[in-house]
Protein backbone atom coordinates (compact mmCIF):
# COMPACT_ATOMS: atom_id res chain seq x y z
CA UNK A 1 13.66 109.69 85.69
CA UNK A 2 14.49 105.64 85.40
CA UNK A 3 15.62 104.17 88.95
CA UNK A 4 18.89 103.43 88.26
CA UNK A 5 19.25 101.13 91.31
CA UNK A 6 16.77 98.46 89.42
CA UNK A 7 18.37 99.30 86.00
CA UNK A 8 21.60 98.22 87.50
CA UNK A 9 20.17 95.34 89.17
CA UNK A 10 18.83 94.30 85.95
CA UNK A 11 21.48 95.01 83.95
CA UNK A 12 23.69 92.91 86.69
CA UNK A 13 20.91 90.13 86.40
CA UNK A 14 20.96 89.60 82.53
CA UNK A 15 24.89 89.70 82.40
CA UNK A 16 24.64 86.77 85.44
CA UNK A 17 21.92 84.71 83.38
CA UNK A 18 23.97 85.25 79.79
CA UNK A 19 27.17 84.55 81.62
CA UNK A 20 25.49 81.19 82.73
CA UNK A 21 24.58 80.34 79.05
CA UNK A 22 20.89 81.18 79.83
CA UNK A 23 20.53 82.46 76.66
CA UNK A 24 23.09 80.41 74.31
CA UNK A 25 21.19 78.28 71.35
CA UNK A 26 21.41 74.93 72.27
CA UNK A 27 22.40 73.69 68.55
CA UNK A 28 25.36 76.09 68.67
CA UNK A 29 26.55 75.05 72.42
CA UNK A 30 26.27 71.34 71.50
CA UNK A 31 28.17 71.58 68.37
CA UNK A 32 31.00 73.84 70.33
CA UNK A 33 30.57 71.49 73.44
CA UNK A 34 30.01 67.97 71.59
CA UNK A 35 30.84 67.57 67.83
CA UNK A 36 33.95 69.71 67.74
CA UNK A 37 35.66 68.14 70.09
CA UNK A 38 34.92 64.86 69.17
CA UNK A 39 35.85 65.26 65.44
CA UNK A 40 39.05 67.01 66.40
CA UNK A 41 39.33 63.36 68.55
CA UNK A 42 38.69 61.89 64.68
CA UNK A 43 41.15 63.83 63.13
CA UNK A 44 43.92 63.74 65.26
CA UNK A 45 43.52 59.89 65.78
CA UNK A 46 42.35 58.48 62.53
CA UNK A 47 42.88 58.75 58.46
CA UNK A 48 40.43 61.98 58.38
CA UNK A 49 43.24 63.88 58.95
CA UNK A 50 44.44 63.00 55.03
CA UNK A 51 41.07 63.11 53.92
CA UNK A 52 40.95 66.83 55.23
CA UNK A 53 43.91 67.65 53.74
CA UNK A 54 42.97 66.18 50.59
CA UNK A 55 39.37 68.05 50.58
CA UNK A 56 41.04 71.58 51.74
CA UNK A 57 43.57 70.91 48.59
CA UNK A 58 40.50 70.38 46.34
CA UNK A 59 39.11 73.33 47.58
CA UNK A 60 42.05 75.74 46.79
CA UNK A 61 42.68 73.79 42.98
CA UNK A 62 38.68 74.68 42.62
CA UNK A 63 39.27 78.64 43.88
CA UNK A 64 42.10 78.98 41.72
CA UNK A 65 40.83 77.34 38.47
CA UNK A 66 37.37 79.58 39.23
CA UNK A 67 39.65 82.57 39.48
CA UNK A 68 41.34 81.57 36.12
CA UNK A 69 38.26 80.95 33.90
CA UNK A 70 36.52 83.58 35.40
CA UNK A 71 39.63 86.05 33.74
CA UNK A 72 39.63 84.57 30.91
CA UNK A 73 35.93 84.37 30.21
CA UNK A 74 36.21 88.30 30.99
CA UNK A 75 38.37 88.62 27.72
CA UNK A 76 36.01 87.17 25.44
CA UNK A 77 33.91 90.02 23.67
């Protein structure tokens, strides 16, 4: 039968050390903690707000055009 004093303890010791970002991938935390931010700075201050825009509207003209063809390329024999 497991002691569940040290299981506890354990289990209490792993949440603490996760908690503290013990465990968090360092690429991940410094794009949440670094880049993020500072390209929501970009946007918000400079012209890559437009150019966002402009890409995201690209993007949905591609979707829907791939949608089309890919409809009508289902009705040839």
């Amino acid at each position: 039968m497991p002691n569940t004093l040290c299981t506890g303890a354990l289990d209490n010791a792993f949440a603490d050390l996760h908690a503290r970002g013990y465990f968090k991938d360092p690429v991940k935390q410094a794009v949440e903690e670094v880049f993020l931010p500072w390209l929501q700075a970009q946007v918000a201050h400079s012209s890559l707000h437009r150019a966002c825009a402009a890409l995201t509207l690209g993007v949905h003209i591609h979707l829907l055009l791939h949608a089309e063809l890919c409809a009508l390329c289902s009705l040839l024999p």
